[in-house]
N, C-alpha and C. Protein backbone atom coordinates (compact mmCIF):
# COMPACT_ATOMS: atom_id res chain seq x y z
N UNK A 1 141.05 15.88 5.26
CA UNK A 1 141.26 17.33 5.34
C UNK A 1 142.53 17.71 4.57
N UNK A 2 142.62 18.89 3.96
CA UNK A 2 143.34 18.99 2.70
C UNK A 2 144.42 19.86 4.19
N UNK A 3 146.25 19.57 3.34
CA UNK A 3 147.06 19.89 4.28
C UNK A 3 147.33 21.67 4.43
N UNK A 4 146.65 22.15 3.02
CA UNK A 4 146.99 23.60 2.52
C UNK A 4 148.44 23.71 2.69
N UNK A 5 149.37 23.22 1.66
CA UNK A 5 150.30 23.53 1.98
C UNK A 5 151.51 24.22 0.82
N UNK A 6 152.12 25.18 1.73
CA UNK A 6 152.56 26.27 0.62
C UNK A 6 154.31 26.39 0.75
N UNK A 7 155.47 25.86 0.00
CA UNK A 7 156.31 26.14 0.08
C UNK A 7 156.91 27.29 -0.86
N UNK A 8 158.06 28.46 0.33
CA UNK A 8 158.52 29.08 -0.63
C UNK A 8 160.24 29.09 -0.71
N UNK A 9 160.68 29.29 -2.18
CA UNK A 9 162.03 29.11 -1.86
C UNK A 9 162.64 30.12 -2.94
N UNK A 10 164.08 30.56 -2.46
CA UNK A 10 164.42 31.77 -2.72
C UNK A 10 165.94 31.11 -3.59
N UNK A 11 166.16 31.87 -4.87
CA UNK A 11 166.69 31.01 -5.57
C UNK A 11 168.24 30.59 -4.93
N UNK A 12 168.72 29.82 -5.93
CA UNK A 12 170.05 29.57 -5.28
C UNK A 12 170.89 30.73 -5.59
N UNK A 13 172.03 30.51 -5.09
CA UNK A 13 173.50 31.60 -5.07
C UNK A 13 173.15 31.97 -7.04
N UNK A 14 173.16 33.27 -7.14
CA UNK A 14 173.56 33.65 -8.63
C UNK A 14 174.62 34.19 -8.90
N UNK A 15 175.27 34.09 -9.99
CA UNK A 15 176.41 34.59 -10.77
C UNK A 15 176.76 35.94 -10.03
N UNK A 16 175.87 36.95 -9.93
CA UNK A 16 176.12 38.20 -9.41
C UNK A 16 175.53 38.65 -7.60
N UNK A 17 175.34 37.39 -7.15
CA UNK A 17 175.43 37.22 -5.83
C UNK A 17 176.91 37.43 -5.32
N UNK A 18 177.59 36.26 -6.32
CA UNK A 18 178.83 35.94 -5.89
C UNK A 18 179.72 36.95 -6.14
N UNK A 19 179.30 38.09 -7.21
CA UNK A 19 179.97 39.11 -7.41
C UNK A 19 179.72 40.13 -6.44
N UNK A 20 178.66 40.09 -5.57
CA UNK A 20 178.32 41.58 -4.81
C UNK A 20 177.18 42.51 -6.00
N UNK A 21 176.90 42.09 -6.58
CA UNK A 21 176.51 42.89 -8.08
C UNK A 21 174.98 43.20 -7.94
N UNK A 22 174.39 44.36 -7.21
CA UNK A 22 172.89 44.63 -7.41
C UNK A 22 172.41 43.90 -8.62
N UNK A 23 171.12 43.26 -8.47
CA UNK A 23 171.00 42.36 -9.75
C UNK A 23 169.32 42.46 -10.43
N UNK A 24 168.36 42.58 -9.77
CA UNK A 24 167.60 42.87 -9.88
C UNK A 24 166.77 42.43 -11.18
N UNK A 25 166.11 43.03 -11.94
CA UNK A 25 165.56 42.53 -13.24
C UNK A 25 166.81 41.84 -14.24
N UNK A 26 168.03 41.77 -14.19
CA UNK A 26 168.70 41.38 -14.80
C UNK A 26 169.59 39.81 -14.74
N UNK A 27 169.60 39.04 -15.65
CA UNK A 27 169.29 37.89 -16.00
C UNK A 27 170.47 36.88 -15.89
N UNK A 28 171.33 36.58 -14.76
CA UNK A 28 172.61 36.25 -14.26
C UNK A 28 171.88 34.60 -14.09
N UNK A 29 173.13 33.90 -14.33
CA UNK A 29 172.51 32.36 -14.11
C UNK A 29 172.65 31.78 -12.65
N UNK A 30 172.63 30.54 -12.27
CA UNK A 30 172.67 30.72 -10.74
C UNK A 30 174.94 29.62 -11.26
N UNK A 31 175.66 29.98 -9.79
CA UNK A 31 176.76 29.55 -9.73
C UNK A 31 176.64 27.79 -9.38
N UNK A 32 177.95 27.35 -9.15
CA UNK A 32 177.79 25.95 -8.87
C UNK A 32 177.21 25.83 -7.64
N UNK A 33 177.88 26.75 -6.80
CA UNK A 33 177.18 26.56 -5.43
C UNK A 33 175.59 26.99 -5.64
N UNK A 34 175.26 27.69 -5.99
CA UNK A 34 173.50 27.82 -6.25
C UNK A 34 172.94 27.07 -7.06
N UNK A 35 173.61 26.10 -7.91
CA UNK A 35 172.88 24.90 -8.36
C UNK A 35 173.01 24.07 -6.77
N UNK A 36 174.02 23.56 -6.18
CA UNK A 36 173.62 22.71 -5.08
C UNK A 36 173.33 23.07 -4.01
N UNK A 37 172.38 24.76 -3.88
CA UNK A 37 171.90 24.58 -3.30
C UNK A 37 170.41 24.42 -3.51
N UNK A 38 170.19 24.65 -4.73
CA UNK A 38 168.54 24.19 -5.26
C UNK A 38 168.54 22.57 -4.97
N UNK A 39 169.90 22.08 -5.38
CA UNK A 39 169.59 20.74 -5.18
C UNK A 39 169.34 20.01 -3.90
N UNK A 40 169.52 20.75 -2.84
CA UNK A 40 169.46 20.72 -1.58
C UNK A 40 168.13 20.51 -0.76
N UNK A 41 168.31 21.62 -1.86
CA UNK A 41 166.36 22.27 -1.20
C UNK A 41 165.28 21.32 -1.72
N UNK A 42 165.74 20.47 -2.60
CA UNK A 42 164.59 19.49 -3.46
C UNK A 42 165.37 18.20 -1.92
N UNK A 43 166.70 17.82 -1.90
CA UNK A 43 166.85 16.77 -0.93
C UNK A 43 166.00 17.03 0.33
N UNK A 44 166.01 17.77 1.12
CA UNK A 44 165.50 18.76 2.53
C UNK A 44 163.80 18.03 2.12
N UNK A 45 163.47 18.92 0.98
CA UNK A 45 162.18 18.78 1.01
C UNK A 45 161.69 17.48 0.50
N UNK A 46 162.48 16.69 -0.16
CA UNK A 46 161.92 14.88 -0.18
C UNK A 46 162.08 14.44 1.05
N UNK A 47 163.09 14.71 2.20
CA UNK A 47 163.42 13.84 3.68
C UNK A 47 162.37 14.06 4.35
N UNK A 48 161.41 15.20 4.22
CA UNK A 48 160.44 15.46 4.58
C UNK A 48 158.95 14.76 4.50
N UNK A 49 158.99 14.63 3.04
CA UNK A 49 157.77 13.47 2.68
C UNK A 49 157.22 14.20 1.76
N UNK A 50 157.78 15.87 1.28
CA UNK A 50 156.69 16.53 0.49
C UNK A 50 156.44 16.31 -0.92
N UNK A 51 155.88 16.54 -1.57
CA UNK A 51 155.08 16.77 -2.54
C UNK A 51 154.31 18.00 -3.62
N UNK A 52 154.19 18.04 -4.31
CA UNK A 52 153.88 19.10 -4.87
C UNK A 52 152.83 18.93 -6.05
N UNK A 53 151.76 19.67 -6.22
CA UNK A 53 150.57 19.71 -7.87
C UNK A 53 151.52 20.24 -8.44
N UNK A 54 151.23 22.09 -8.48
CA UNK A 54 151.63 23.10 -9.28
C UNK A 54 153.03 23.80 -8.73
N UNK A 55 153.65 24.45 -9.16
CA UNK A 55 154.63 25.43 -8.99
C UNK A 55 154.55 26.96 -9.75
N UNK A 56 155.12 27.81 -9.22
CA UNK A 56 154.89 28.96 -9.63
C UNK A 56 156.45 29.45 -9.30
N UNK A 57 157.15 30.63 -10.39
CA UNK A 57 158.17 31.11 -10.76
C UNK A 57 158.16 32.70 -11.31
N UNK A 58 159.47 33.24 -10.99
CA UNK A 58 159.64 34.31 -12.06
C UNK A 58 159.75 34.24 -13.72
N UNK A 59 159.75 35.18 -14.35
CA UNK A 59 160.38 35.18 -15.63
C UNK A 59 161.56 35.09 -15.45
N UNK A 60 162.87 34.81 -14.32
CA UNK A 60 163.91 35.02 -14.74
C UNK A 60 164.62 33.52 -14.40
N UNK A 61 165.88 33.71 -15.00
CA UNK A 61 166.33 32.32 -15.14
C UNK A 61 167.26 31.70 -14.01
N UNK A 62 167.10 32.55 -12.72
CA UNK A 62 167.58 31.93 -11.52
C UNK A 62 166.87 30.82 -10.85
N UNK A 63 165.52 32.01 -10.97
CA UNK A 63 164.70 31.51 -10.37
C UNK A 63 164.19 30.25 -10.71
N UNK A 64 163.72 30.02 -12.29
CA UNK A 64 163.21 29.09 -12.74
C UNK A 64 164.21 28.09 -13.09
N UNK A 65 165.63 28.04 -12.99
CA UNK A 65 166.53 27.42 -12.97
C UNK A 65 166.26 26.08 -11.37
N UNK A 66 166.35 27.43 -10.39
CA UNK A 66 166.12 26.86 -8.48
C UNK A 66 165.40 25.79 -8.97
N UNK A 67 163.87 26.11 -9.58
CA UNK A 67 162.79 25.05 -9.44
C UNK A 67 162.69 24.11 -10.24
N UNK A 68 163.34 24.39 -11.08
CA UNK A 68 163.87 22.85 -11.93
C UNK A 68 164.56 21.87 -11.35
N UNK A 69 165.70 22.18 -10.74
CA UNK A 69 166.50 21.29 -10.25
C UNK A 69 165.93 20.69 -8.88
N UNK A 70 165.51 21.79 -8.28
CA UNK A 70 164.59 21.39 -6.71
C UNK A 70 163.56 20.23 -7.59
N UNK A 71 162.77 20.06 -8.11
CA UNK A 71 161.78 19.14 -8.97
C UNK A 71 162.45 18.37 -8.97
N UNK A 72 163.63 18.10 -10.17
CA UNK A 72 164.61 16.62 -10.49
C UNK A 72 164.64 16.27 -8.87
N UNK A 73 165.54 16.61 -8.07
CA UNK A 73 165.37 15.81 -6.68
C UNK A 73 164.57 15.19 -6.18
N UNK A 74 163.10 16.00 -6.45
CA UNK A 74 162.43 15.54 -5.62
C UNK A 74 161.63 14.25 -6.41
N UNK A 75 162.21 14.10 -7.83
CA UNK A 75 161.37 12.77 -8.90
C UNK A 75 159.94 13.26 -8.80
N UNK A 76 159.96 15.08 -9.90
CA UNK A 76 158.71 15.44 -9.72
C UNK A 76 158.70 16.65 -11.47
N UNK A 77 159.69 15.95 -12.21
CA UNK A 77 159.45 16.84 -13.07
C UNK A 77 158.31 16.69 -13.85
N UNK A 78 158.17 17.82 -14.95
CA UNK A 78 156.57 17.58 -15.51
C UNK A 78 155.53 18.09 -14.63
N UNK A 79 155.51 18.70 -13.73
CA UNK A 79 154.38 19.41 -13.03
C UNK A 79 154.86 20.62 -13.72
N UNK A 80 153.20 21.16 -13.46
CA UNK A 80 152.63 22.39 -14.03
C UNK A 80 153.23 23.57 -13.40
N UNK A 81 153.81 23.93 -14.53
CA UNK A 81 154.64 25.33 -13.93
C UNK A 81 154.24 26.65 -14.43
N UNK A 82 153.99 27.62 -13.60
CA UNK A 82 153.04 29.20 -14.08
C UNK A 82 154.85 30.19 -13.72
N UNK A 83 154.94 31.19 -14.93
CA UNK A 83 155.93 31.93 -14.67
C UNK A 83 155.67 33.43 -14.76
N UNK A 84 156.02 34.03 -14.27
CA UNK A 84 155.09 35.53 -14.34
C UNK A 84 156.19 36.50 -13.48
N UNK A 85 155.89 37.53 -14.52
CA UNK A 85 156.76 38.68 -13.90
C UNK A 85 156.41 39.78 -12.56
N UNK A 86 154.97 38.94 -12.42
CA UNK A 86 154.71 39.42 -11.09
C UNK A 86 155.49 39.32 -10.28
N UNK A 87 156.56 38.22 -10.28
CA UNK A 87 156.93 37.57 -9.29
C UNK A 87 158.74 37.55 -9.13
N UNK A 88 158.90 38.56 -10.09
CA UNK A 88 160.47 39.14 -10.53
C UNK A 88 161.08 39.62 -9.43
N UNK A 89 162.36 39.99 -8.92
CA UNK A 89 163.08 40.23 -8.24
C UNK A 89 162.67 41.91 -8.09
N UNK A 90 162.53 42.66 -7.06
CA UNK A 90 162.76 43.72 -7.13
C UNK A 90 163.68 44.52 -7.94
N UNK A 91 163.16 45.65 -8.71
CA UNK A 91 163.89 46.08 -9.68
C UNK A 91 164.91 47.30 -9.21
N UNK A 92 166.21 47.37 -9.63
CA UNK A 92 167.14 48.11 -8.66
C UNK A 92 167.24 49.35 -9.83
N UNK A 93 167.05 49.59 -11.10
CA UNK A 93 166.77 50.50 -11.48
C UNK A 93 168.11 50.84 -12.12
N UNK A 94 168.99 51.69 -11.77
CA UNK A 94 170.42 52.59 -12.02
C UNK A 94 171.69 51.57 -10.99
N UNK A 95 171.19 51.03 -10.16
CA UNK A 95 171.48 49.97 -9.18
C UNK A 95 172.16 48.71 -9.85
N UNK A 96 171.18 48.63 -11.03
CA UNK A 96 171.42 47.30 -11.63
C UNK A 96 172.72 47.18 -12.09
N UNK A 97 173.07 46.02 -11.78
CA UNK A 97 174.71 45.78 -12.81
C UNK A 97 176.13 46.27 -11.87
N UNK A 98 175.75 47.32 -10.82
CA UNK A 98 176.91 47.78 -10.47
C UNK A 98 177.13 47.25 -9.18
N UNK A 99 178.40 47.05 -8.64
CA UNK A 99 179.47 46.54 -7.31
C UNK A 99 178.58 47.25 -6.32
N UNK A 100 178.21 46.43 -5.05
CA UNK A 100 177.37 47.49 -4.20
C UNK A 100 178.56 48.33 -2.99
N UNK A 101 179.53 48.08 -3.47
CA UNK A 101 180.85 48.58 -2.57
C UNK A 101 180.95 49.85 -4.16
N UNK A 102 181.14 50.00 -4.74
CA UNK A 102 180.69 50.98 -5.80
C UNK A 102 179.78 52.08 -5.90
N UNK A 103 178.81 51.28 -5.39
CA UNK A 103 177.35 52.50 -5.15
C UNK A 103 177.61 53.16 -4.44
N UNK A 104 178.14 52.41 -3.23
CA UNK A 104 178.09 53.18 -1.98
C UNK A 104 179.30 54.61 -1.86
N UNK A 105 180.38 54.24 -2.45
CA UNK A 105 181.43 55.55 -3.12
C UNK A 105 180.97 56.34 -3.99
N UNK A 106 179.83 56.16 -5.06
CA UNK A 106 178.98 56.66 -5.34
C UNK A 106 177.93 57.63 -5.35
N UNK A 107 177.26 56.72 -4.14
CA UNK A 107 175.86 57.66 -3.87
C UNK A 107 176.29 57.95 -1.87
N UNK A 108 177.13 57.09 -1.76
CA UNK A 108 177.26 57.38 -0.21
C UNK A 108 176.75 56.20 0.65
N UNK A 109 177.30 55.87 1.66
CA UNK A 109 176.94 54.35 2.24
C UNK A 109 175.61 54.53 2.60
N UNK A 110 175.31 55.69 3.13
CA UNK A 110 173.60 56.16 3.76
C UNK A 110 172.96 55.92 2.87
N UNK A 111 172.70 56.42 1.92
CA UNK A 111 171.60 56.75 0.69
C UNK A 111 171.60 55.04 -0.11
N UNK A 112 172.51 54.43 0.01
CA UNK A 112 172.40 53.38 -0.46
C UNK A 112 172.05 52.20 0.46
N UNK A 113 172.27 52.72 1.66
CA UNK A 113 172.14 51.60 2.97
C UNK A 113 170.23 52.19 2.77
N UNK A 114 169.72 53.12 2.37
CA UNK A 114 168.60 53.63 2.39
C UNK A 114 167.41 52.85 1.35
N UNK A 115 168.09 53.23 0.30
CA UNK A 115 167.60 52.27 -0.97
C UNK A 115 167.34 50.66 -1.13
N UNK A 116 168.33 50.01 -0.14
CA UNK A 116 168.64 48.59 -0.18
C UNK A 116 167.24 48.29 1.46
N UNK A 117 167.54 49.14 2.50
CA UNK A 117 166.21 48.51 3.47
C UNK A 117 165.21 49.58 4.30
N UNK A 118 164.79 50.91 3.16
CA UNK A 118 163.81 51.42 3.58
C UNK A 118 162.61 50.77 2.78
N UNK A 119 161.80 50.85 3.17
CA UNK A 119 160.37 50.20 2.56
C UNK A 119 159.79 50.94 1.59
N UNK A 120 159.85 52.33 0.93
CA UNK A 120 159.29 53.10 -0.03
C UNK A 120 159.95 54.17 -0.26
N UNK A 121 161.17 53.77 -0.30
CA UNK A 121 161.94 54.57 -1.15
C UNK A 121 162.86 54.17 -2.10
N UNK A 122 162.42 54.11 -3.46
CA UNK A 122 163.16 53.65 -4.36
C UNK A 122 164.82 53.83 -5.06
N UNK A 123 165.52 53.25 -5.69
CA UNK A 123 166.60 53.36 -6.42
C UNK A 123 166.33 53.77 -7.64
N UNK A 124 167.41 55.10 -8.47
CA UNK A 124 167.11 56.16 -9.30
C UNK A 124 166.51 55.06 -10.68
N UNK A 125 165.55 55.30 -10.87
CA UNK A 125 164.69 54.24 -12.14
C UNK A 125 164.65 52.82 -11.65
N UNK A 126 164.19 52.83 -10.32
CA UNK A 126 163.76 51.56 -9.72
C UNK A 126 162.76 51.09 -9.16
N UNK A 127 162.65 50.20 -8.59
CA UNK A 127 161.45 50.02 -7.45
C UNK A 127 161.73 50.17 -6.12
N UNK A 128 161.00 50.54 -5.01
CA UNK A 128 160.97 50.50 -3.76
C UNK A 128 160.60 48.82 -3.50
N UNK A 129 160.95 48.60 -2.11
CA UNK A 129 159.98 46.99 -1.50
C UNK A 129 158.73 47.04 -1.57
N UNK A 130 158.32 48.54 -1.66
CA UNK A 130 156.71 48.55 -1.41
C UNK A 130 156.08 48.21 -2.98
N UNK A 131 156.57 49.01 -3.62
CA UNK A 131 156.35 48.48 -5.46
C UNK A 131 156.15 47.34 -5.54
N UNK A 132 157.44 46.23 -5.02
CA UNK A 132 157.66 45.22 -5.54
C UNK A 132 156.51 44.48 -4.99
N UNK A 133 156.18 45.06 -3.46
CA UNK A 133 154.74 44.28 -2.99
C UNK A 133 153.60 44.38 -3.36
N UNK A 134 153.53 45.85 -4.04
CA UNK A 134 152.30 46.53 -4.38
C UNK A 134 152.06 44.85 -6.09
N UNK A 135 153.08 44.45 -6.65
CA UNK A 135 153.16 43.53 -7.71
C UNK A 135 152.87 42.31 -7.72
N UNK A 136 153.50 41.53 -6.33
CA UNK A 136 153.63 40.31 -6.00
C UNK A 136 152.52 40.09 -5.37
N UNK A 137 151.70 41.33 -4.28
CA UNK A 137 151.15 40.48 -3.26
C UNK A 137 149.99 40.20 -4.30
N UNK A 138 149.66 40.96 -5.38
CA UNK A 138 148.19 40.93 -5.93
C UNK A 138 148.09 39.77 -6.38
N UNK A 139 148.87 39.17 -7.12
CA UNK A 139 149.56 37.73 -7.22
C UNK A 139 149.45 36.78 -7.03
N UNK A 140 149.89 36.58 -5.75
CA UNK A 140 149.37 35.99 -5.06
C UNK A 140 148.47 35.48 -4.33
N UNK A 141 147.44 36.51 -4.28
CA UNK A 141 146.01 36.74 -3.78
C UNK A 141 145.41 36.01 -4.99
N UNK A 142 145.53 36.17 -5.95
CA UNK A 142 144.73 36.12 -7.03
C UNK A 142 145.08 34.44 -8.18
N UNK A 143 146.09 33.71 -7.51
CA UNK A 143 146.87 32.64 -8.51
C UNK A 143 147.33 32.16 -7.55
N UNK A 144 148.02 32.28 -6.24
CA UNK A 144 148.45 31.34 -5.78
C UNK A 144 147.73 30.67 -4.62
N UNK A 145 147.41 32.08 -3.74
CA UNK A 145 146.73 31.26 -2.33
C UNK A 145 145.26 30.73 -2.59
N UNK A 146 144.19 30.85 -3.72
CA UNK A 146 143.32 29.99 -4.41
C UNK A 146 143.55 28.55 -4.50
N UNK A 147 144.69 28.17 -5.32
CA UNK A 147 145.92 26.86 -5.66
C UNK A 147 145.76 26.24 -4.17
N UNK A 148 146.44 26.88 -3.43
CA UNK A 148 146.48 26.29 -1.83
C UNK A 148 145.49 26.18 -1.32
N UNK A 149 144.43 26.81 -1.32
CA UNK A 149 143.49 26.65 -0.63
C UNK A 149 142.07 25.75 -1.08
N UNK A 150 142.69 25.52 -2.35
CA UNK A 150 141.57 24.73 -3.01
C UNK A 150 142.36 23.29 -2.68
N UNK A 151 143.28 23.04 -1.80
CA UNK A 151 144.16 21.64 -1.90
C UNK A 151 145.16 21.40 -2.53
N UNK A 152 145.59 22.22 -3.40
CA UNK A 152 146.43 21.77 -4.30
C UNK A 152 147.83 22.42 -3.76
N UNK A 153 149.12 21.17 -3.45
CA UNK A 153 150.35 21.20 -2.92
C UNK A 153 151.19 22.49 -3.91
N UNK A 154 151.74 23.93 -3.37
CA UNK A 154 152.11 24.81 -4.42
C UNK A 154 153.27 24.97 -3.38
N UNK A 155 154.34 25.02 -4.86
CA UNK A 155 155.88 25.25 -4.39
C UNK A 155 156.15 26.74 -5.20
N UNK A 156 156.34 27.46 -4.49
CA UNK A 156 157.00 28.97 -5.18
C UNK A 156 158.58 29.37 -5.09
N UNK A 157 158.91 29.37 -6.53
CA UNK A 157 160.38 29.87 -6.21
C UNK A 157 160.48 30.79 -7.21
N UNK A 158 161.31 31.87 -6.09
CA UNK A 158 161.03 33.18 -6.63
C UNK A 158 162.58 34.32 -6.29
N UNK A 159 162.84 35.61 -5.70
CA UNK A 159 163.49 35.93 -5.16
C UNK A 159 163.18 36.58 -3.76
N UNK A 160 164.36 36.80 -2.75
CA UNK A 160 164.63 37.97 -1.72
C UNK A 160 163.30 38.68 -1.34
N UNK A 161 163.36 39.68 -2.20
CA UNK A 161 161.82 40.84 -2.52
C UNK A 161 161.12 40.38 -2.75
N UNK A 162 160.31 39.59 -3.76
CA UNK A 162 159.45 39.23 -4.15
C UNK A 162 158.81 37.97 -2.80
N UNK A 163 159.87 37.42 -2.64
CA UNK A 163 158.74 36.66 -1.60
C UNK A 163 158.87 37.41 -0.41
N UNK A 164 159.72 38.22 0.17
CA UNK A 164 159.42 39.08 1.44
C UNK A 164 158.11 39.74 1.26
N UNK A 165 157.43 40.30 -0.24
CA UNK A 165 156.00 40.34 -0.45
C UNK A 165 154.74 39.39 0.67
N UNK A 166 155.25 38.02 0.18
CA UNK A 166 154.36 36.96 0.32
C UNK A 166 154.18 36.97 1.95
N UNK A 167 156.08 36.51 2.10
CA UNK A 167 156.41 36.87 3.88
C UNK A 167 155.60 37.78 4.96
N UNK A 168 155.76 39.08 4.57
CA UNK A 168 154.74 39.85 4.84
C UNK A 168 153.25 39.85 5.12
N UNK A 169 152.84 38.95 4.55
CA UNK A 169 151.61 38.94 4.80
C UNK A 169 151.26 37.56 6.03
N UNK A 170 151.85 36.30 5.29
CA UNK A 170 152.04 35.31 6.00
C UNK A 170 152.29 35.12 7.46
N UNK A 171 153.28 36.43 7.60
CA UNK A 171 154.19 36.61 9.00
C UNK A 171 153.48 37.39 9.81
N UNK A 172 152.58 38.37 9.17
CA UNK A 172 151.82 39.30 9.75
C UNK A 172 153.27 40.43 9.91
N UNK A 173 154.07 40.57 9.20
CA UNK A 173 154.98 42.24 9.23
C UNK A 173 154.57 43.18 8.80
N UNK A 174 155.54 43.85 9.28
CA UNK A 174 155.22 45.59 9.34
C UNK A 174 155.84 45.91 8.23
N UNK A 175 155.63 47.49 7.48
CA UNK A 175 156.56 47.97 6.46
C UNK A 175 157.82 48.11 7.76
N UNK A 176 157.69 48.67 8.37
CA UNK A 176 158.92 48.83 9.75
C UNK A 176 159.86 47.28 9.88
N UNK A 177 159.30 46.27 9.95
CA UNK A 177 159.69 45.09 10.13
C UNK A 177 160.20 44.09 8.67
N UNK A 178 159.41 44.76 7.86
CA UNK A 178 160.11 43.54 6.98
C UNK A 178 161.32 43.84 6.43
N UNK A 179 161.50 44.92 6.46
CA UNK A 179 162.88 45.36 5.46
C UNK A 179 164.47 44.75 5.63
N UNK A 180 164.04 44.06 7.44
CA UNK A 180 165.10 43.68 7.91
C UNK A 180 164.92 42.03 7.68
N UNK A 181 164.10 41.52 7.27
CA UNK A 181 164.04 39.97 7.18
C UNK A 181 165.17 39.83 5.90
N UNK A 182 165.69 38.59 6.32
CA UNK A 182 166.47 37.99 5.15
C UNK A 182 166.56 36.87 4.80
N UNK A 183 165.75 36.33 3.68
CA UNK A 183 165.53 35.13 3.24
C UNK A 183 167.09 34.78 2.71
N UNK A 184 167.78 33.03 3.09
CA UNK A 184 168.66 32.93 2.82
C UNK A 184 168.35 31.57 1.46
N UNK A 185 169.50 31.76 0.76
CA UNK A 185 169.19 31.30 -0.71
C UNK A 185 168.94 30.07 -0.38
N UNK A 186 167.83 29.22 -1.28
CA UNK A 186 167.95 27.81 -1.07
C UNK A 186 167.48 27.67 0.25
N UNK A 187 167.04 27.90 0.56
CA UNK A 187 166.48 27.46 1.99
C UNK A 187 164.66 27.58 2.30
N UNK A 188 164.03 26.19 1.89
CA UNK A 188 162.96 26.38 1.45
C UNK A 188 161.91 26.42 3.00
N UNK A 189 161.02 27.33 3.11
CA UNK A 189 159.74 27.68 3.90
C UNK A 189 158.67 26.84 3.64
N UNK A 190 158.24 26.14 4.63
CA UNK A 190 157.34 25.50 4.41
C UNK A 190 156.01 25.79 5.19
N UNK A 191 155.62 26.20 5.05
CA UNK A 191 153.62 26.76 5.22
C UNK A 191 152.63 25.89 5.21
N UNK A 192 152.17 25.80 6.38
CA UNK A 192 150.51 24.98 6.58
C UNK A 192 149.76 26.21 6.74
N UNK A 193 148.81 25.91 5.63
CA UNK A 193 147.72 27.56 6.36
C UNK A 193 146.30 26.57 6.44
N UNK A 194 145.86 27.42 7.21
CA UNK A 194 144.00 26.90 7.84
C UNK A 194 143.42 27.71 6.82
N UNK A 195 141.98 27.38 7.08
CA UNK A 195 141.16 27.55 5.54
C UNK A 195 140.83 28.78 5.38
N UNK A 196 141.04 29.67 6.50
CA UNK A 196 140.74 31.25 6.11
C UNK A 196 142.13 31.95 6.06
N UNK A 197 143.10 31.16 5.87
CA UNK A 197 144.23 31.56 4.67
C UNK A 197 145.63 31.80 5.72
N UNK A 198 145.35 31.97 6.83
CA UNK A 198 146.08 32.58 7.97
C UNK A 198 146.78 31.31 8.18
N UNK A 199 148.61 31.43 8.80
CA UNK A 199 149.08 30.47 9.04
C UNK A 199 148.92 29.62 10.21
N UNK A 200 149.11 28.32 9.93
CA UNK A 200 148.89 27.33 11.07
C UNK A 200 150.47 26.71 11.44
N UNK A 201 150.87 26.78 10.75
CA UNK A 201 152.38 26.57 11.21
C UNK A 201 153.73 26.84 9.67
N UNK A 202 154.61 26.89 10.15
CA UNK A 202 155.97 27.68 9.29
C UNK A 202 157.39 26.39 10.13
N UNK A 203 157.70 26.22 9.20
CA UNK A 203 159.31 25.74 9.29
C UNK A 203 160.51 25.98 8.41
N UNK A 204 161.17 26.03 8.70
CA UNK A 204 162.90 26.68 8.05
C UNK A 204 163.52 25.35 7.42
N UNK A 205 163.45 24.97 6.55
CA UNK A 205 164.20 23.51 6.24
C UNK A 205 165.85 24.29 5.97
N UNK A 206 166.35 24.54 7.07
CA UNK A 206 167.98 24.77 7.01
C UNK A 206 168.39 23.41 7.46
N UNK A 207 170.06 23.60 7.10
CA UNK A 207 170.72 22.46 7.06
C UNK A 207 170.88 21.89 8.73
């Protein structure tokens, strides 16, 4: 019996993590500490016993940075890797680039405390969470949970938003409920789902 099994992991610390810096579609590398913690997340997930076919990524270079190095750990490079902008960070729009202690003197701590965890209301030339789901979940439906469910071991590393998409569905949340989840960097999810796609069990590989 095939294990269906689906890990997701959220990239390591980036350049403009460490700054406070809304970051969104824009292309920051990950810091030293977010290289070890990708490298972490590949140790965690070899102590485990796992394994992997395919992997799936953003277009951006945090992300696909995370899953490189998570791979080297795990003595798994050379698997098949799919990268797609489905799977991009929520886009912050006017957001992008600037101090979020900035915005908030700005636009006001409300309106920005609004933008960062209401579910469909976007940032000025941005996306809402709901956008970013309305992007990812199709995505996923359509390329990844196929992968899993046909047997084949799929590791996703992606961002925050984009997998709170996936989360969402997995977790069974609410637009009310997810806005408050917070995936912490490097810290990979590991997913058994049963064959009509629904989860059979979830673990936190924290330290």
């Amino acid at each position: 019996m095939s294990e269906h099994l689906l890990v997701l992991l959220r990239h390591g610390q980036s350049e403009w993590n460490l700054k406070n810096l809304f970051t969104g579609w824009k292309d920051p590398d990950l810091t030293e500490a977010g290289v070890a913690e990708a490298k972490a997340a590949g140790q965690r997930l070899k102590a485990r016993g796992l394994a992997f076919d395919v992997c799936f990524t953003s277009a951006l270079t945090r992300a696909q940075r995370t899953l490189d190095l998570t791979l080297a750990e795990l003595g798994q490079t050379g698997l098949p890797i799919t990268r797609d902008e489905a799977l991009n960070e929520r886009d912050y729009g006017d957001l992008s680039g600037l101090n979020k202690d900035d915005a908030r003197k700005r636009w006001g701590e409300e309106q920005v405390h609004i933008w960062r965890r209401s579910y469909d209301i976007a940032p000025p030339a941005g996306e809402s969470l709901k956008d970013t789901v309305a992007r990812a979940l199709p995505y996923y439906c359509q390329n990844i949970l196929p992968a899993v469910l046909r047997g084949e071991r799929v590791l996703v590393a992606a961002h925050g938003n984009s997998l709170r998409a996936l989360v969402m569905v997995l977790d069974r949340l609410t637009p009310k409920t997810i806005p408050a989840m917070e995936l912490a960097t490097g810290v990979p999810l590991v997913y058994r789902l049963k064959a009509d796609s629904t989860v059979a069990s979830k673990d936190v590989l924290s330290e």
